[in-house]
Protein backbone atom coordinates (compact mmCIF):
# COMPACT_ATOMS: atom_id res chain seq x y z
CA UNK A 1 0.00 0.00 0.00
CA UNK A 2 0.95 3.16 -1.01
CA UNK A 3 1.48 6.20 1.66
CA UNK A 4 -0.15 9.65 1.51
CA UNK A 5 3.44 11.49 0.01
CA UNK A 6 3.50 8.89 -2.83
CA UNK A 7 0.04 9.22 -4.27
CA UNK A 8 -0.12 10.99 -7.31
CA UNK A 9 -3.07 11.41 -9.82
CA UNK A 10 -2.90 8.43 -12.54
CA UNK A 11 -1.44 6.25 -9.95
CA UNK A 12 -3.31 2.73 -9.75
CA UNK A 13 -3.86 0.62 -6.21
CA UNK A 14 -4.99 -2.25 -5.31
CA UNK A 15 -7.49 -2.23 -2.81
CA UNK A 16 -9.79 -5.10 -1.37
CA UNK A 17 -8.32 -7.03 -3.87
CA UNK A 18 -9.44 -4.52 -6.79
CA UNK A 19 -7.58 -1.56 -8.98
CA UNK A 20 -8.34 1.49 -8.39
CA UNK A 21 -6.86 4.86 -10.68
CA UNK A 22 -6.58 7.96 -8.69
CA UNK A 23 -8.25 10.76 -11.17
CA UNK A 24 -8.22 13.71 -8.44
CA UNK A 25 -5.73 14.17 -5.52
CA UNK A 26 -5.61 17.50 -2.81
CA UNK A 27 -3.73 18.11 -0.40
CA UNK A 28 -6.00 20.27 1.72
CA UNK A 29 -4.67 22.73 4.39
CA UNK A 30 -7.68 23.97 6.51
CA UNK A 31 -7.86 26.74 8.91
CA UNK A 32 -8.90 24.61 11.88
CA UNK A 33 -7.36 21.08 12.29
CA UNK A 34 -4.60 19.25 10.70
CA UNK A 35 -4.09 18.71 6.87
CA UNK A 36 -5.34 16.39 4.93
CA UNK A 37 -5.37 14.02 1.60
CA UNK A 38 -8.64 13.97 -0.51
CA UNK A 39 -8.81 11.41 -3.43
CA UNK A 40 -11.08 10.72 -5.82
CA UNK A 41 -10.67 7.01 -7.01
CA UNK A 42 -12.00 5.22 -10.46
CA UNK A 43 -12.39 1.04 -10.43
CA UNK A 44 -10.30 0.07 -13.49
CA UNK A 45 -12.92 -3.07 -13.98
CA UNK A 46 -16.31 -1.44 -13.54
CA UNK A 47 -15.49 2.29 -14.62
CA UNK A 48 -17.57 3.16 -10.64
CA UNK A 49 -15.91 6.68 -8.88
């Protein structure tokens, strides 16, 4: 599995055993709280976000 400073958009993981392609990726810095990493994630097999 890959860690939060080595996703990129166009990368492709496997999770639960199915591939997923990474279409959208922030790093969000709010005012309140600690950062964050939002994806947005495409199955390779089905074509579901």
């Amino acid at each position: 599995m890959a860690t939060t400073n080595e996703l990129k958009n166009g990368m492709v993981l496997n999770l639960d055993g199915q591939l997923w392609n990474i279409i959208d990726f922030q790093h969000v810095k709010p005012g309140k709280g600690g950062a964050f990493v939002r994806t947005k994630l495409k199955n390779v097999l089905s074509g579901k976000v």
